[in-house]
C-alpha atoms as a PDB file:
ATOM      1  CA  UNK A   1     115.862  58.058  74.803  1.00  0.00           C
ATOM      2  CA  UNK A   2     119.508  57.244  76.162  1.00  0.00           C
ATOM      3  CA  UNK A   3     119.285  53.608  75.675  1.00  0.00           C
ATOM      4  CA  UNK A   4     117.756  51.167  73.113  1.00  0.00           C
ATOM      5  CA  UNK A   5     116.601  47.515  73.548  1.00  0.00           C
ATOM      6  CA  UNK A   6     118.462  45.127  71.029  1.00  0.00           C
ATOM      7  CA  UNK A   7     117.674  41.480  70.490  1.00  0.00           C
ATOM      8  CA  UNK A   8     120.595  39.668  71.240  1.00  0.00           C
ATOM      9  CA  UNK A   9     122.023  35.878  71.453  1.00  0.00           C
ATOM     10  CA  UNK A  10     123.399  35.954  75.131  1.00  0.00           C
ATOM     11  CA  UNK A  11     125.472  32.681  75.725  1.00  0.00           C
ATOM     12  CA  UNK A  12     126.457  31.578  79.281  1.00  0.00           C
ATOM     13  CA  UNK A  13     127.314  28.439  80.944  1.00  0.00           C
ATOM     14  CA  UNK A  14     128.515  27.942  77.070  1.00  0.00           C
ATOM     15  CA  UNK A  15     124.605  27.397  75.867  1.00  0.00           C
ATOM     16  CA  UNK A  16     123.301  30.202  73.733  1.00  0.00           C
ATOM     17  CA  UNK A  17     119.806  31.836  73.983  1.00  0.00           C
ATOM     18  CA  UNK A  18     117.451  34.542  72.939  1.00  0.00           C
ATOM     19  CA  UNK A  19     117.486  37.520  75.372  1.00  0.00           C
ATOM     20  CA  UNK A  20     116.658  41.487  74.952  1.00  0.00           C
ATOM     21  CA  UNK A  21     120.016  43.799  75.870  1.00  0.00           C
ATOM     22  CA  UNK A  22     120.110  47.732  76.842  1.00  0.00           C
ATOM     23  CA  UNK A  23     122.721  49.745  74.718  1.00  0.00           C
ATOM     24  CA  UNK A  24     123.646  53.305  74.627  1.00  0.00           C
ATOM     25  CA  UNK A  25     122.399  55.639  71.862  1.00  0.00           C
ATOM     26  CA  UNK A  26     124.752  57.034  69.549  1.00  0.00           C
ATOM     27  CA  UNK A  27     124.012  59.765  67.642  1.00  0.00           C
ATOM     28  CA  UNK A  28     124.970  63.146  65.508  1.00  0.00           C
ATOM     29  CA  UNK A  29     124.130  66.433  66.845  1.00  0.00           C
ATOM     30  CA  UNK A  30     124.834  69.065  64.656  1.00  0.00           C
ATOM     31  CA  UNK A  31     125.970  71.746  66.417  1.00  0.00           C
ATOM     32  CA  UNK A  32     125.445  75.628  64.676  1.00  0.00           C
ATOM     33  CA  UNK A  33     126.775  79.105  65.249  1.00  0.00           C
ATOM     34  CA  UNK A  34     124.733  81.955  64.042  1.00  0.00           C
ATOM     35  CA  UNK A  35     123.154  79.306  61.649  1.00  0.00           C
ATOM     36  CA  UNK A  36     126.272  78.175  60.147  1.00  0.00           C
ATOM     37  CA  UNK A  37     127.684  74.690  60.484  1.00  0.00           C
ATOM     38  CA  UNK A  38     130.458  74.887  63.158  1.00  0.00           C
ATOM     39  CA  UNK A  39     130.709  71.053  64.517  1.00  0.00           C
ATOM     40  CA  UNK A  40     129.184  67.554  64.306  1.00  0.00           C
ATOM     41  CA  UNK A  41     129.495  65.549  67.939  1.00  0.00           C
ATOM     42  CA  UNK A  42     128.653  61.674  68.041  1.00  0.00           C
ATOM     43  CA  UNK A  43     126.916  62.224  71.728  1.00  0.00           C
ATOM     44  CA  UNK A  44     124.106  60.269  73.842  1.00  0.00           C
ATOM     45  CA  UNK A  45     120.757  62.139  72.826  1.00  0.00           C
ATOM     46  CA  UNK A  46     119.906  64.478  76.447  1.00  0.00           C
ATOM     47  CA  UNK A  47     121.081  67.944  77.661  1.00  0.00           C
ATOM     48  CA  UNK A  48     121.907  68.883  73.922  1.00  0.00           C
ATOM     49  CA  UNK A  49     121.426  72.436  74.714  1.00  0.00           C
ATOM     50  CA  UNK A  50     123.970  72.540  77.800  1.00  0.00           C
ATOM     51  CA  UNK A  51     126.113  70.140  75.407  1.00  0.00           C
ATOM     52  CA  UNK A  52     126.509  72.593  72.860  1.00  0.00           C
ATOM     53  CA  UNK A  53     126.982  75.572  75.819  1.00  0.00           C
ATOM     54  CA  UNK A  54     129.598  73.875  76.717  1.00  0.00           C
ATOM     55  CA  UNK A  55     131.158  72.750  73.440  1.00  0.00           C
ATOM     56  CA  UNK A  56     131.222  76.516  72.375  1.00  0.00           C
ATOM     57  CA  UNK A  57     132.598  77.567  75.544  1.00  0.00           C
ATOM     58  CA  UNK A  58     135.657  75.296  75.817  1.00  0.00           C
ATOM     59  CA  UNK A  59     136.001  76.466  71.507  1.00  0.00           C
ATOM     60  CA  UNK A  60     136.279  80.025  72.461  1.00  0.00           C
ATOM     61  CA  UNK A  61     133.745  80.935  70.556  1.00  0.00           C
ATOM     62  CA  UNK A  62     131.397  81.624  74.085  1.00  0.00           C
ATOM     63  CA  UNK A  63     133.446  83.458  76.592  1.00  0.00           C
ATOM     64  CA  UNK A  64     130.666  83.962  79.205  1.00  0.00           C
ATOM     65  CA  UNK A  65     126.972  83.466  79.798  1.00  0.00           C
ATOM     66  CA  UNK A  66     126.475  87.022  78.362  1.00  0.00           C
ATOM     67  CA  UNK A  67     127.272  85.863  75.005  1.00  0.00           C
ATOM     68  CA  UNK A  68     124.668  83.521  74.831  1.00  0.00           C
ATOM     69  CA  UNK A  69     121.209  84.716  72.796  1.00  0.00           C
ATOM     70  CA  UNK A  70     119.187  81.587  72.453  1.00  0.00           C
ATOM     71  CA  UNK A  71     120.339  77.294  72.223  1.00  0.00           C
ATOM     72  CA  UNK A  72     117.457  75.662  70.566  1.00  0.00           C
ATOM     73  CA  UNK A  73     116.480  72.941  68.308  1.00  0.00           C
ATOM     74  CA  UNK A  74     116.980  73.876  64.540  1.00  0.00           C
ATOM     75  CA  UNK A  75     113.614  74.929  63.216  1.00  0.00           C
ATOM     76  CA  UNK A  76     114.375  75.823  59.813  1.00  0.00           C
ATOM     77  CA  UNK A  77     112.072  72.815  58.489  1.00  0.00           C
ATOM     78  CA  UNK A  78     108.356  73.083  56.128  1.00  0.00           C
ATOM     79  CA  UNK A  79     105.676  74.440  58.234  1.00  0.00           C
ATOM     80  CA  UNK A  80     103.629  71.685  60.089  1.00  0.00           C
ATOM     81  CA  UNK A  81     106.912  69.707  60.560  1.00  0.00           C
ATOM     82  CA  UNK A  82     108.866  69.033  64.010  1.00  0.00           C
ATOM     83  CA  UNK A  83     112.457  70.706  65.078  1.00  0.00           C
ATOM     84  CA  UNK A  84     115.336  69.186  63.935  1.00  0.00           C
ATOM     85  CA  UNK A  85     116.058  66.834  66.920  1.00  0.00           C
ATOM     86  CA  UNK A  86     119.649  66.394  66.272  1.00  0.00           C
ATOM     87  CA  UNK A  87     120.286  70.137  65.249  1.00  0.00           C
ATOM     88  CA  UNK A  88     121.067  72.710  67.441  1.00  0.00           C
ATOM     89  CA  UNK A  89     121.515  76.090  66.682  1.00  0.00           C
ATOM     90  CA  UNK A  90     123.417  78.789  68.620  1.00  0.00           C
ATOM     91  CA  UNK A  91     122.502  82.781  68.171  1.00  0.00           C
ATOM     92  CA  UNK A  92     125.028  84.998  70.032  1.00  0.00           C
ATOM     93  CA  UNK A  93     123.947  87.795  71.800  1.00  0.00           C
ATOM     94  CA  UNK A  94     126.754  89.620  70.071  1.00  0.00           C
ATOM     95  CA  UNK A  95     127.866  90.669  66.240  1.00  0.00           C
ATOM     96  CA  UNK A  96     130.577  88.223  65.178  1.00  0.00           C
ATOM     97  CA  UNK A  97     134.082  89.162  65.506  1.00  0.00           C
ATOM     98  CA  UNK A  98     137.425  87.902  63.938  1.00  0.00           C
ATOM     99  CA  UNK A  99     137.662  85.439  66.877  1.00  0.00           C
ATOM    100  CA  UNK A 100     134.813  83.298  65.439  1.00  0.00           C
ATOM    101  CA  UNK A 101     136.344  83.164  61.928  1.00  0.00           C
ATOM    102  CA  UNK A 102     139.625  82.797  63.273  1.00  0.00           C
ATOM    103  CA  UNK A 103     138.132  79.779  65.244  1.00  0.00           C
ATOM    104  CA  UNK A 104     135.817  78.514  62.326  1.00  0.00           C
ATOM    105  CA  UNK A 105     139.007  79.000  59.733  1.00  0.00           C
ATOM    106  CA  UNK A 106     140.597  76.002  62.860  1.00  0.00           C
ATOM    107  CA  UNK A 107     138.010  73.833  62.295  1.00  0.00           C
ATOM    108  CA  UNK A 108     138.350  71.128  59.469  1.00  0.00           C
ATOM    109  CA  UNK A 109     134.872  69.620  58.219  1.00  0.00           C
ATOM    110  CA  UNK A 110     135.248  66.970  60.083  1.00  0.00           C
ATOM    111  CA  UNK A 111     132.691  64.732  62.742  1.00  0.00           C
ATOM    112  CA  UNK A 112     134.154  64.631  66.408  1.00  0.00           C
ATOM    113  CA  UNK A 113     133.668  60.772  67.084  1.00  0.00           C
ATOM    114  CA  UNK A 114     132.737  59.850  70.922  1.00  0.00           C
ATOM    115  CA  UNK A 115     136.514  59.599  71.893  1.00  0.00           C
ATOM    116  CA  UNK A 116     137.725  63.050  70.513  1.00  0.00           C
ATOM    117  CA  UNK A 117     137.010  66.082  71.932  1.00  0.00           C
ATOM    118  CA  UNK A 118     139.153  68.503  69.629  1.00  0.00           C
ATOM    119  CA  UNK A 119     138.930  66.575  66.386  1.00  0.00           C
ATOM    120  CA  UNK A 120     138.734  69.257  63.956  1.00  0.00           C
ATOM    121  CA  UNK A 121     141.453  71.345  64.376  1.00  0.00           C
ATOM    122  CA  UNK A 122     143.956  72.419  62.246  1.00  0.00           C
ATOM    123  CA  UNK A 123     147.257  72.718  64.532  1.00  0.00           C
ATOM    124  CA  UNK A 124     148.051  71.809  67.759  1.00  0.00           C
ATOM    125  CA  UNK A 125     149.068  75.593  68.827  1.00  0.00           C
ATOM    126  CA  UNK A 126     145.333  75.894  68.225  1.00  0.00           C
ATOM    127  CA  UNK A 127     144.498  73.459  70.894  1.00  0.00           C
ATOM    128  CA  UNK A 128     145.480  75.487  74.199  1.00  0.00           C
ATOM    129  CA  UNK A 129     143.028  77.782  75.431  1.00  0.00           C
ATOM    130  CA  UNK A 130     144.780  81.352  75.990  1.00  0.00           C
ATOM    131  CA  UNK A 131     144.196  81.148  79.827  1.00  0.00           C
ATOM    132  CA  UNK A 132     145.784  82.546  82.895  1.00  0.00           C
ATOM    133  CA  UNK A 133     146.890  79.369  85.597  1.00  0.00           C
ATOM    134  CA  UNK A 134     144.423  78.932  87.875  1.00  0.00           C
ATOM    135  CA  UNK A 135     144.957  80.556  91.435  1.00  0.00           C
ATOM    136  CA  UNK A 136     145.774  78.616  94.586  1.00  0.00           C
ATOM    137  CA  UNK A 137     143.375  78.575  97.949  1.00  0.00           C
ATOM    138  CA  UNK A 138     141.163  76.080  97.209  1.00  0.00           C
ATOM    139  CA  UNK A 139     141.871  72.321  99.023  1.00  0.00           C
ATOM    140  CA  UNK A 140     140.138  69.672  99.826  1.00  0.00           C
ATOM    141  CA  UNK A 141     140.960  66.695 101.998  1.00  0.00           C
ATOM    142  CA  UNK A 142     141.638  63.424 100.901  1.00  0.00           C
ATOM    143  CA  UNK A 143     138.889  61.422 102.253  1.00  0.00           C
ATOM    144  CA  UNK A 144     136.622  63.611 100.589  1.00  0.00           C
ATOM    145  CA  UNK A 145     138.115  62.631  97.122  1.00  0.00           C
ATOM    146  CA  UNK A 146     138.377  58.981  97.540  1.00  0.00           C
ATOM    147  CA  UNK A 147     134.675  59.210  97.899  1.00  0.00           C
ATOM    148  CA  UNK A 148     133.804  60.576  94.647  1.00  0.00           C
ATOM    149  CA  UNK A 149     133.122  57.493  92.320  1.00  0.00           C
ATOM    150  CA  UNK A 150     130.998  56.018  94.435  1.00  0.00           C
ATOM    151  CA  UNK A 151     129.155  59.661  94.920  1.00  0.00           C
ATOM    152  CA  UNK A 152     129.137  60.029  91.131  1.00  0.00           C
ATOM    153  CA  UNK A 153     128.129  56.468  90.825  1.00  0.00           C
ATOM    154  CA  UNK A 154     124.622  56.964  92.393  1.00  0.00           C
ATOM    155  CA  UNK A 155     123.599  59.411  89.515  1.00  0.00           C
ATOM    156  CA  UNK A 156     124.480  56.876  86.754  1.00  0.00           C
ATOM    157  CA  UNK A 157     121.386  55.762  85.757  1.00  0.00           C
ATOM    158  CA  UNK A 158     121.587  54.730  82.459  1.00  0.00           C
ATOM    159  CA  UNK A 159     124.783  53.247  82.739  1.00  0.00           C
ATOM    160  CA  UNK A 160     122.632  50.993  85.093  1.00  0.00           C
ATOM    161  CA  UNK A 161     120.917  49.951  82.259  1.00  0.00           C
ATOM    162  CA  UNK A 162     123.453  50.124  79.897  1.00  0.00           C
ATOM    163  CA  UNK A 163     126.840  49.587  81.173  1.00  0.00           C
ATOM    164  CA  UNK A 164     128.168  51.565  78.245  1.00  0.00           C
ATOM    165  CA  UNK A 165     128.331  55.276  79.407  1.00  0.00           C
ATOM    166  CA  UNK A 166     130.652  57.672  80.745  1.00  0.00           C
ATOM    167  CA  UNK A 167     129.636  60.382  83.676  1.00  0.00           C
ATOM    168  CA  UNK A 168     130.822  63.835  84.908  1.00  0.00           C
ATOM    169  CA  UNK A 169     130.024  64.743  87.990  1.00  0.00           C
ATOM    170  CA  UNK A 170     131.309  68.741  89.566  1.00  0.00           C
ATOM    171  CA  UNK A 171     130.955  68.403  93.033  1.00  0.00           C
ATOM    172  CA  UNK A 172     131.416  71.260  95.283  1.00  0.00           C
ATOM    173  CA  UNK A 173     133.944  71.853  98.318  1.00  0.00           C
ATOM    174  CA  UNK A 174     131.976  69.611 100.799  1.00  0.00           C
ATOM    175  CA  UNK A 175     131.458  66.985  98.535  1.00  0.00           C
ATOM    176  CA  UNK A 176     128.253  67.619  97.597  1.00  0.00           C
ATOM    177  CA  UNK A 177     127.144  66.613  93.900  1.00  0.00           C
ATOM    178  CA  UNK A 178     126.163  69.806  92.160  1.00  0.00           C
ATOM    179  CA  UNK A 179     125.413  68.517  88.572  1.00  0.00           C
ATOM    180  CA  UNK A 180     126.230  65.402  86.934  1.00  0.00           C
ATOM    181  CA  UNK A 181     125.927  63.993  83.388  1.00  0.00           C
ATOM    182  CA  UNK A 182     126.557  60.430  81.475  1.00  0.00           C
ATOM    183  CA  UNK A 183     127.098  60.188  78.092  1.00  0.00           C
ATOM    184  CA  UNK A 184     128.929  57.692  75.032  1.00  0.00           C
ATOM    185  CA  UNK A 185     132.002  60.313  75.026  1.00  0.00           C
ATOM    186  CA  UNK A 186     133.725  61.454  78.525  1.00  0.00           C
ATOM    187  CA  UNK A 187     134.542  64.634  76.991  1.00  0.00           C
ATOM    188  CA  UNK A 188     130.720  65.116  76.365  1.00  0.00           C
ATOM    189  CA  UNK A 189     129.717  64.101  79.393  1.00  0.00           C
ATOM    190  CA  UNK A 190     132.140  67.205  80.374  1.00  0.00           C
ATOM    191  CA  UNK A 191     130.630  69.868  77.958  1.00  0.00           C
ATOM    192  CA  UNK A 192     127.152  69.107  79.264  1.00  0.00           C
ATOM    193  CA  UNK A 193     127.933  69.811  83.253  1.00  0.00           C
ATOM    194  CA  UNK A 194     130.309  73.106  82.422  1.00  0.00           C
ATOM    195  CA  UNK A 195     127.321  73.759  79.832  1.00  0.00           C
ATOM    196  CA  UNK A 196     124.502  73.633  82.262  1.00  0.00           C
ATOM    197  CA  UNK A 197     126.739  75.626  85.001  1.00  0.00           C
ATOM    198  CA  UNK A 198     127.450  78.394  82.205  1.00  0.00           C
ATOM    199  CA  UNK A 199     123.518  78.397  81.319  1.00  0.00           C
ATOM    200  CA  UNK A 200     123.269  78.912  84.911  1.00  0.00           C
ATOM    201  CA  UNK A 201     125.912  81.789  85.274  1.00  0.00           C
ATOM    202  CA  UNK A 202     127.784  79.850  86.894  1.00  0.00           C
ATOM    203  CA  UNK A 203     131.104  80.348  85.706  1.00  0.00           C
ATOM    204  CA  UNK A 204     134.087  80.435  86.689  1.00  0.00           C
ATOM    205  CA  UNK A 205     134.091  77.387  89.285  1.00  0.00           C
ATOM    206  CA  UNK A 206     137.001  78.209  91.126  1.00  0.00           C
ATOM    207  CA  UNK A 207     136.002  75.908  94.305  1.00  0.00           C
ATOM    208  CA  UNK A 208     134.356  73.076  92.641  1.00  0.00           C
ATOM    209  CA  UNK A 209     135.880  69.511  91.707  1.00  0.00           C
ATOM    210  CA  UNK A 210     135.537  67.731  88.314  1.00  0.00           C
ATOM    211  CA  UNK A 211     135.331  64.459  88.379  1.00  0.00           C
ATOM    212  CA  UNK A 212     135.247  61.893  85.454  1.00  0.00           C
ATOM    213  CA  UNK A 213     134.555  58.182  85.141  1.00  0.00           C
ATOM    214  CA  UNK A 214     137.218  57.347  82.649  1.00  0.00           C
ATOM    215  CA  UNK A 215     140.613  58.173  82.272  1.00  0.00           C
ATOM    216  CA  UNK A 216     141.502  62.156  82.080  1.00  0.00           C
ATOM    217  CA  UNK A 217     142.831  63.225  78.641  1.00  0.00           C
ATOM    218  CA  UNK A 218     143.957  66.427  77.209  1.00  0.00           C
ATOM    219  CA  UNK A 219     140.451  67.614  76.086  1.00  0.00           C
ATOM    220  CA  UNK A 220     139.124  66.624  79.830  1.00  0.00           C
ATOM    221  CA  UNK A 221     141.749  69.615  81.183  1.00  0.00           C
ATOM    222  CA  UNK A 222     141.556  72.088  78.793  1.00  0.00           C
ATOM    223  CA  UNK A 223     137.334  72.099  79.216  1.00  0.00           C
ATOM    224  CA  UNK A 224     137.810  72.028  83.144  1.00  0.00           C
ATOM    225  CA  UNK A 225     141.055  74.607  82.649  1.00  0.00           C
ATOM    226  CA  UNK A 226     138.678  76.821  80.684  1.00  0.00           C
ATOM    227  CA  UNK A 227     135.712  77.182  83.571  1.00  0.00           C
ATOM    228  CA  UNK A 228     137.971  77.311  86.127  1.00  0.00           C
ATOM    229  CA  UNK A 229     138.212  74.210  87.835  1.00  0.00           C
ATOM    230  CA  UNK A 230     141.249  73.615  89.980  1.00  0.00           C
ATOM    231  CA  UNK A 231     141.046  70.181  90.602  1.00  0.00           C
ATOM    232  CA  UNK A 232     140.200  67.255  88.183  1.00  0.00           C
ATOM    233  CA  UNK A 233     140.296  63.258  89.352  1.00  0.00           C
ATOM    234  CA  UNK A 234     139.328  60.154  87.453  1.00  0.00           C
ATOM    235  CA  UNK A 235     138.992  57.104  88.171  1.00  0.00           C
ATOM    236  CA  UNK A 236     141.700  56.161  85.694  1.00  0.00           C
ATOM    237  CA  UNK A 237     144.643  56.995  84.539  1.00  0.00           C
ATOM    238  CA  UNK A 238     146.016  60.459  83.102  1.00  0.00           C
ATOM    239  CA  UNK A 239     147.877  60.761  79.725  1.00  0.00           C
ATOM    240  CA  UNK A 240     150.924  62.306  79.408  1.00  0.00           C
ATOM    241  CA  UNK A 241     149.719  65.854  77.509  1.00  0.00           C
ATOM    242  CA  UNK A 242     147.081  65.953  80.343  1.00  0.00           C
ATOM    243  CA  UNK A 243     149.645  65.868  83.232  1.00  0.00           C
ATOM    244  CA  UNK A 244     151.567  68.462  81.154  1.00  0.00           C
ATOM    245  CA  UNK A 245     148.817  70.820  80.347  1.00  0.00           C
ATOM    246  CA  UNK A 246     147.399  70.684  83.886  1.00  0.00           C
ATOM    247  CA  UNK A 247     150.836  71.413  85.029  1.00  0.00           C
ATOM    248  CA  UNK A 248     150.978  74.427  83.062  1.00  0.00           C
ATOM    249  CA  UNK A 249     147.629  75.475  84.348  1.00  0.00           C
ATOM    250  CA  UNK A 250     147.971  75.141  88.074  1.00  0.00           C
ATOM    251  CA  UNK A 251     145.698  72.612  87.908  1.00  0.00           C
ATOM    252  CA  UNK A 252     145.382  69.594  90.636  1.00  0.00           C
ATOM    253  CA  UNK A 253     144.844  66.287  88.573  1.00  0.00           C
ATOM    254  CA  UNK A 254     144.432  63.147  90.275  1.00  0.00           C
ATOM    255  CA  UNK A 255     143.863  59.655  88.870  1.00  0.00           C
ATOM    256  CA  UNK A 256     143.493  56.016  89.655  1.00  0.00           C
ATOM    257  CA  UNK A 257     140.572  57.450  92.133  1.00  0.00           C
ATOM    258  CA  UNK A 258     139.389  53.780  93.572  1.00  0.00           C
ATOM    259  CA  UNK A 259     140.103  51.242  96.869  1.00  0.00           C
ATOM    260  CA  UNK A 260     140.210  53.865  99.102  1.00  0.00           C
ATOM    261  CA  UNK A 261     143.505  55.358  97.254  1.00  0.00           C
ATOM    262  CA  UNK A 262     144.753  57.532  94.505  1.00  0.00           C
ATOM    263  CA  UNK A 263     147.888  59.017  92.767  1.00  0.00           C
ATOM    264  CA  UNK A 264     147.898  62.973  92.598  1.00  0.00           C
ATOM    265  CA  UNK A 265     150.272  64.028  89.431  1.00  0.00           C
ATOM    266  CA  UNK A 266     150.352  68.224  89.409  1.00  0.00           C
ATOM    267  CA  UNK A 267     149.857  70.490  92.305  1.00  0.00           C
ATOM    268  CA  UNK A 268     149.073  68.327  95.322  1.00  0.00           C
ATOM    269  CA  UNK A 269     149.346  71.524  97.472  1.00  0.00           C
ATOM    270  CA  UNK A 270     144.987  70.922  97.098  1.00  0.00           C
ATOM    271  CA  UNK A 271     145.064  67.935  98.615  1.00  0.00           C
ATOM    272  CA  UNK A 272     145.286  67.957 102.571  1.00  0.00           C
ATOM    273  CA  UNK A 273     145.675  64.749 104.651  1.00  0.00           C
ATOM    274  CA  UNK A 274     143.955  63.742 108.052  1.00  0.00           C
ATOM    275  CA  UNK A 275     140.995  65.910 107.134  1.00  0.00           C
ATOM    276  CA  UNK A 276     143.381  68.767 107.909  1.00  0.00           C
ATOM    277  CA  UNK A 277     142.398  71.719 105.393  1.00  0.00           C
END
């Protein structure tokens, strides 16, 4: 369940009273490699599986679909008892390499909260994926990206009960909504649409468009950087590493996506005017 009911003391009109509240669920997944510990996530229970697909993916530590053996549920409990709901464990469809220690050696022992997608690592070198900029061609005009939030905004469902989650949504180059996903941490919301599109074979998404409910951070870019998505937008703003990363990676981020406006910060070249592509 993505949302529990809490008993609350709602006051309006300055007069409190007794009324029942939808919140977000918050919770550890435990995410394993080959049965070994590799990452805890604070995330919004749902799409686990495609959550840790993706996770692994924008780590390295999955380079393609091909890599993947099984995602499943930890079963390593008493016989008779359930799966592990909050464990997930990863078996790669090849033998581990150096990369994988080299990438588990990066990792402290550490829980990535909701707001940090790349808590855990040891250096900031470590942080930037060792990818090629992405490759011109693909536009899209501005009227179709002013539309997005309020595209995305029709598959936010439990923030309709909640009003406490973030969403993803990768829409294609009409503007169609291919997959979308909401959870407690924008970054995770990320890792679980790039996840289901790797599960899918997917990947690279070289004419798709990410884009996010909150603000776009660092994290946000390198995940979309690392399937191949050449244009990012938000409906807030951009920090300053994002604007500089996406810079370096040829990557079109936009922000401040609302009113019928927005402000484009790196390669605008993807963004035509007058429906002119």
């Amino acid at each position: 369940m993505a949302f529990e009911e809490i008993d609350v003391v709602r006051v309006r009109g300055g007069r409190p009273g007794h009324a029942v509240d939808r919140v977000a669920v918050e919770e550890p997944l435990e995410v394993r490699v080959q049965g070994q510990p590799f990452a805890v996530i604070m995330r919004t229970p749902g799409a686990d599986r495609e959550l840790a697909a993706g996770f692994l993916f924008a780590e390295r530590i999955l380079r393609s679909a091909d890599e993947i053996g099984t995602i499943a549920h930890c079963r390593d409990t008493t016989d008779g008892e359930a799966p592990l709901e909050n464990v997930v464990n990863v078996t790669l469809a090849r033998a581990l390499d150096a990369g994988f220690d080299r990438a588990m050696a990066e990792r402290r022992n550490v829980v990535a909260n909701a707001s940090c997608g790349v808590c855990g690592r040891l250096t900031i070198e470590s942080l930037r994926a060792d990818l090629s900029p992405l490759l011109p061609g693909f536009t899209v005009p501005a009227s179709l990206v002013s539309v997005l939030p309020e595209r995305l905004r029709t598959a936010q469902a439990v923030f309709d009960a909640t009003g406490g989650l973030h969403a993803a949504g990768l829409f294609d180059r009409d503007g169609t909504l291919v997959t979308s996903a909401e959870d407690v941490g924008r970054h995770n919301a990320v890792d679980k649409v790039v996840g289901r599109m790797l599960m899918r074979e997917a990947v690279p998404l070289g004419e798709h468009t990410l884009f996010v409910s909150g603000r776009s951070s660092f994290e946000i870019v390198q995940k979309a950087w690392c399937a191949g998505i050449p244009i990012v937008a938000s409906v807030s703003a951009p920090s300053s590493l994002a604007v500089a990363l996406a810079r370096d990676a040829g990557m079109t981020l936009v922000g401040f996506v609302r009113d019928g406006g927005f402000n484009i910060y790196t390669h605008s070249e993807r963004i035509t005017h007058n429906d002119q592509r």
